[in-house]
C-alpha atoms as a PDB file:
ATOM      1  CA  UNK A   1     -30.188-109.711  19.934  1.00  0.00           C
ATOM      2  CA  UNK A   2     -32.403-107.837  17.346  1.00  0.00           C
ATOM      3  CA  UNK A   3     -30.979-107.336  13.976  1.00  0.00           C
ATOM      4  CA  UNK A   4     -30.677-103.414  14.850  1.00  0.00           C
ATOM      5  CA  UNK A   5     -28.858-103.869  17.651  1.00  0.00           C
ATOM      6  CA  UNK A   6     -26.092-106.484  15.946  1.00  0.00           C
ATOM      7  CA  UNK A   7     -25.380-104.297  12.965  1.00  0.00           C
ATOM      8  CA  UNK A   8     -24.730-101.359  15.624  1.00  0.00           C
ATOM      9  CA  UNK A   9     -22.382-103.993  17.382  1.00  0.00           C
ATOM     10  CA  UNK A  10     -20.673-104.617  14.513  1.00  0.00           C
ATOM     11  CA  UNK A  11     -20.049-101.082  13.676  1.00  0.00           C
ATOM     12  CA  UNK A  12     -18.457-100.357  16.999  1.00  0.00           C
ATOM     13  CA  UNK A  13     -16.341-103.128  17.101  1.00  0.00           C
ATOM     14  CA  UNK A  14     -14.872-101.915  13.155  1.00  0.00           C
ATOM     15  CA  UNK A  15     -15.051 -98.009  14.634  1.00  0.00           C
ATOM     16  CA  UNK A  16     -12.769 -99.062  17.679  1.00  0.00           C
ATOM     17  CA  UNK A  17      -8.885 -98.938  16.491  1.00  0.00           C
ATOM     18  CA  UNK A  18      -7.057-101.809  17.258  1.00  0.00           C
ATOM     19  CA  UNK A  19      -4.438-101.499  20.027  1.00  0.00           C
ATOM     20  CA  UNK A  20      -1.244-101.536  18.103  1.00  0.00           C
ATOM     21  CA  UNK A  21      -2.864 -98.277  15.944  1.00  0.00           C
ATOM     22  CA  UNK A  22      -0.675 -95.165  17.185  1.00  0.00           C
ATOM     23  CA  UNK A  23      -3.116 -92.176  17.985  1.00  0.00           C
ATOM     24  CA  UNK A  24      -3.565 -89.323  15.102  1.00  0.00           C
ATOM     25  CA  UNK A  25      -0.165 -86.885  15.440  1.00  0.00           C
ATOM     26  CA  UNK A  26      -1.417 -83.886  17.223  1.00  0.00           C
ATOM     27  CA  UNK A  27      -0.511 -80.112  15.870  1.00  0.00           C
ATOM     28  CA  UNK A  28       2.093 -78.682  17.454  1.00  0.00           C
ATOM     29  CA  UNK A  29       1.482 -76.427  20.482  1.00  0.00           C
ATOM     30  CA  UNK A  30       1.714 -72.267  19.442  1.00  0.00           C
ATOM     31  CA  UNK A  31       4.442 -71.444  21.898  1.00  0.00           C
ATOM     32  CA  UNK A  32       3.097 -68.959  24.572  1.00  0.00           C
ATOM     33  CA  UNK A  33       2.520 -65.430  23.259  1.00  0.00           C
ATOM     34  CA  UNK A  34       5.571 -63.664  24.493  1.00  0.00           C
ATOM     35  CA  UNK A  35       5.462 -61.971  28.134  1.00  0.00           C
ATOM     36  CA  UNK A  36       4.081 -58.064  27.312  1.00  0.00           C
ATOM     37  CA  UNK A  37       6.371 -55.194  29.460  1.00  0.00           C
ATOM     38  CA  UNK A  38       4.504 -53.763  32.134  1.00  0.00           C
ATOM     39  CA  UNK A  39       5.102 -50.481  30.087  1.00  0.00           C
ATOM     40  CA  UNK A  40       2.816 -51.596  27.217  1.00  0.00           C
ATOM     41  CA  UNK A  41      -0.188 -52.361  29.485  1.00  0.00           C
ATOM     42  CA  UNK A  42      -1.725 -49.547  28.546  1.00  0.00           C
ATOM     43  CA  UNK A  43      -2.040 -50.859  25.159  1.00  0.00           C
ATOM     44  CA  UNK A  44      -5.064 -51.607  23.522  1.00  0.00           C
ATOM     45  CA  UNK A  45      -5.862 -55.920  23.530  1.00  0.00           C
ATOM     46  CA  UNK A  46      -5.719 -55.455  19.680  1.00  0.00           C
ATOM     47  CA  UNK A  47      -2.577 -53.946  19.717  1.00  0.00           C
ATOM     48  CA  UNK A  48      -1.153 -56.572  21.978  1.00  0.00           C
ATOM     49  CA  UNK A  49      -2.455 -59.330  20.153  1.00  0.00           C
ATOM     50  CA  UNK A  50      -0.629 -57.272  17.010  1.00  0.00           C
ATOM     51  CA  UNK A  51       2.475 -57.751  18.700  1.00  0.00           C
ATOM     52  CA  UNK A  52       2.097 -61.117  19.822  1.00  0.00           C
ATOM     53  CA  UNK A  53       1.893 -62.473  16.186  1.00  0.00           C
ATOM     54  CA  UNK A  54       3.808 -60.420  14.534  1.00  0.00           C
ATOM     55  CA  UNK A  55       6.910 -62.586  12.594  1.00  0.00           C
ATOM     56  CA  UNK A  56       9.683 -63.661  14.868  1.00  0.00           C
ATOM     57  CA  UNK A  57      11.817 -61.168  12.631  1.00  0.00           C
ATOM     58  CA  UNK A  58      10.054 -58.130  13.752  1.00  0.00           C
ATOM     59  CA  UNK A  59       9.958 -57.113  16.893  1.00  0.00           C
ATOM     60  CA  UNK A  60       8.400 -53.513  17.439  1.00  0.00           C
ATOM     61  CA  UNK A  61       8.655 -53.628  21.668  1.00  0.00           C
ATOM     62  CA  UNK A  62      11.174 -50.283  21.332  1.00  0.00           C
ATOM     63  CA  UNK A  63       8.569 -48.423  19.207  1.00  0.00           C
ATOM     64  CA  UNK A  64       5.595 -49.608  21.711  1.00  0.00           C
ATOM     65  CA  UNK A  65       7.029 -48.306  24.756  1.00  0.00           C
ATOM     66  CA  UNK A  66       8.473 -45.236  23.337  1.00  0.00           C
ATOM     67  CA  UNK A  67       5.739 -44.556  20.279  1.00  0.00           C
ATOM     68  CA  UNK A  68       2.350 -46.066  21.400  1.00  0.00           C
ATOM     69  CA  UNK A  69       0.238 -44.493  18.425  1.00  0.00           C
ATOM     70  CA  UNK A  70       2.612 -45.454  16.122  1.00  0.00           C
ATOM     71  CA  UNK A  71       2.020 -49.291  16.992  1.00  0.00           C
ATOM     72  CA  UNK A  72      -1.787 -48.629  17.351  1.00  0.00           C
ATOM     73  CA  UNK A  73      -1.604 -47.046  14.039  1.00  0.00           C
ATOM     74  CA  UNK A  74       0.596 -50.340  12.309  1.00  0.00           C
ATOM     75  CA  UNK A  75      -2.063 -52.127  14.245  1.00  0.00           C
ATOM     76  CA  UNK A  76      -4.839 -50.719  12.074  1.00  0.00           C
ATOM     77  CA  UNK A  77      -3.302 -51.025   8.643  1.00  0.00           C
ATOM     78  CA  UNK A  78      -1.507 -54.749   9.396  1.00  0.00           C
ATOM     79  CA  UNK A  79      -4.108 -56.021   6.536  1.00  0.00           C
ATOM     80  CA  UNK A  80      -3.616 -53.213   3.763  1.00  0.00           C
ATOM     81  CA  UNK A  81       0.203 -53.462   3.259  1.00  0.00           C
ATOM     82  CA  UNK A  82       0.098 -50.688   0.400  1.00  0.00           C
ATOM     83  CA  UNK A  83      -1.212 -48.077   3.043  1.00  0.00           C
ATOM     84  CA  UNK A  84       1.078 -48.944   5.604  1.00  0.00           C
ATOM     85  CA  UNK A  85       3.635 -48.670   3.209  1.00  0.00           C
ATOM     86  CA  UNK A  86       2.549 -45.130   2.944  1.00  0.00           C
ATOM     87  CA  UNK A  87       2.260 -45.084   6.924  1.00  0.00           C
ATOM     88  CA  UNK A  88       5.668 -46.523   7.231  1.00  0.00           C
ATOM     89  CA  UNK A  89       7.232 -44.104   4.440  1.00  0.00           C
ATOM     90  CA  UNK A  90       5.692 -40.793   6.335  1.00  0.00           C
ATOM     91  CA  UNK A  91       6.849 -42.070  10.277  1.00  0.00           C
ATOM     92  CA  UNK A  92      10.450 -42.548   8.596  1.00  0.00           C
ATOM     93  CA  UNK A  93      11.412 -40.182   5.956  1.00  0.00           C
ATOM     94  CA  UNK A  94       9.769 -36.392   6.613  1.00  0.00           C
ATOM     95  CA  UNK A  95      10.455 -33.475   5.159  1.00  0.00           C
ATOM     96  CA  UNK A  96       8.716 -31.644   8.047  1.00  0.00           C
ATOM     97  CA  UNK A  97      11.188 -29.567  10.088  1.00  0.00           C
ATOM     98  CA  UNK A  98       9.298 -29.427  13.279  1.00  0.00           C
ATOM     99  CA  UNK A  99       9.526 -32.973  13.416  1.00  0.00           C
ATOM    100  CA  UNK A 100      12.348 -34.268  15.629  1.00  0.00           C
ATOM    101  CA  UNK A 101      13.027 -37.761  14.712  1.00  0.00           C
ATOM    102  CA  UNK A 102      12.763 -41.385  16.147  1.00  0.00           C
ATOM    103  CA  UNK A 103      15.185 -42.617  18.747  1.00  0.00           C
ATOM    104  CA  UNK A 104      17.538 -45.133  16.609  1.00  0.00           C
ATOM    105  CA  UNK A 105      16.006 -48.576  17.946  1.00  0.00           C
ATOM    106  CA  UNK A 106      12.717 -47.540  16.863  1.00  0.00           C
ATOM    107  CA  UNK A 107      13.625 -46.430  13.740  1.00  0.00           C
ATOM    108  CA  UNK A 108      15.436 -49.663  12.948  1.00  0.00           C
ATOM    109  CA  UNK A 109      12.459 -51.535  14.041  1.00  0.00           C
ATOM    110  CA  UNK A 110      10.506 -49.365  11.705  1.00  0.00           C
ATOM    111  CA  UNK A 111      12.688 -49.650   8.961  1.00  0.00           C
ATOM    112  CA  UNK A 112      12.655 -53.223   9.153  1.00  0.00           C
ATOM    113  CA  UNK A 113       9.018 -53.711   8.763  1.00  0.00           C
ATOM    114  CA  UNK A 114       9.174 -51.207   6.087  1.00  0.00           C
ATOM    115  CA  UNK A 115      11.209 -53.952   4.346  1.00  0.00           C
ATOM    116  CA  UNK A 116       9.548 -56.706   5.386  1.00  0.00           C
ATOM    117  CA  UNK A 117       5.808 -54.960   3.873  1.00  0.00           C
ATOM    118  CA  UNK A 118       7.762 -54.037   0.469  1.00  0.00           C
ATOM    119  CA  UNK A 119       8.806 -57.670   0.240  1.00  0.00           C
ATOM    120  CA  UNK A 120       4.963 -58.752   0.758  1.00  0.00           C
ATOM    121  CA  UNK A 121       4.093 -56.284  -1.567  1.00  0.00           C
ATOM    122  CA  UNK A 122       6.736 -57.621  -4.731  1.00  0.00           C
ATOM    123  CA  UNK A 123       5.916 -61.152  -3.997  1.00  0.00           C
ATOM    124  CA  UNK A 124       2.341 -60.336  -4.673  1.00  0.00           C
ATOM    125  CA  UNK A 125       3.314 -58.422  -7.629  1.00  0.00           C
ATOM    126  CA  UNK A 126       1.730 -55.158  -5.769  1.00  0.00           C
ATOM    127  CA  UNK A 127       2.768 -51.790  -6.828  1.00  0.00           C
ATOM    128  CA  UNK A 128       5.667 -50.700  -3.847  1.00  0.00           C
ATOM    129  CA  UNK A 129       5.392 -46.900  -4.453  1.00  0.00           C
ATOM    130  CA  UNK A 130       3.395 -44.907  -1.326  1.00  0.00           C
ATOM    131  CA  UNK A 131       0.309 -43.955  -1.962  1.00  0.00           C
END
């Protein structure tokens, strides 16, 4: 045996673990994306994906079925909480009378990611007023 081919010998006999090692932990498994309605298949894959991994807190499935842009729209601004502050603000509180209103689910679901984005916003010291 050449002097190459002991020294790679050697090194695979210290690279091999030894059989009482226990194998590296592995990460735990995402659970599966939750099961999307047959009523929001029609939904853009972004928007989907949105939803998927969204907090468990927030769930915005009312809002999806019954106000599609709206979710495409919180879609968009996910990443620039002070604007969809703003968003969030206009959808909820309008002075426009021609408007007539969100059914109450949706609004709650709103509301509560209102309050979840003005939390993000104070923790990162972020001014909470709409834009």
């Amino acid at each position: 045996m050449s002097g190459t081919e002991k020294l790679f010998d050697d090194l695979r006999v210290v690279a091999t673990p030894a059989p009482s090692a226990k194998p590296a932990p592995q990460p735990a498994a995402r659970p599966d994306p939750m099961p999307i309605p047959e009523a929001l298949r029609h939904l853009p894959d972004d928007t989907v994906k949105f939803l998927n991994e969204l907090p468990f807190k927030l769930s915005l499935m009312d809002t999806a079925v019954r106000y599609p842009h709206i979710v495409n729209r919180l879609c968009i601004l996910w990443y620039a909480p002070r604007e969809l502050n703003t968003y969030l603000t206009e959808v909820l509180v309008t002075d426009r009378p021609d408007r007539q209103g969100l059914a109450f689910e949706s609004a709650r679901e709103l509301a509560a990611m209102r309050e979840y984005v003005l939390d993000d916003l104070r923790q990162r010291g972020m001014n909470t007023s709409p834009i």
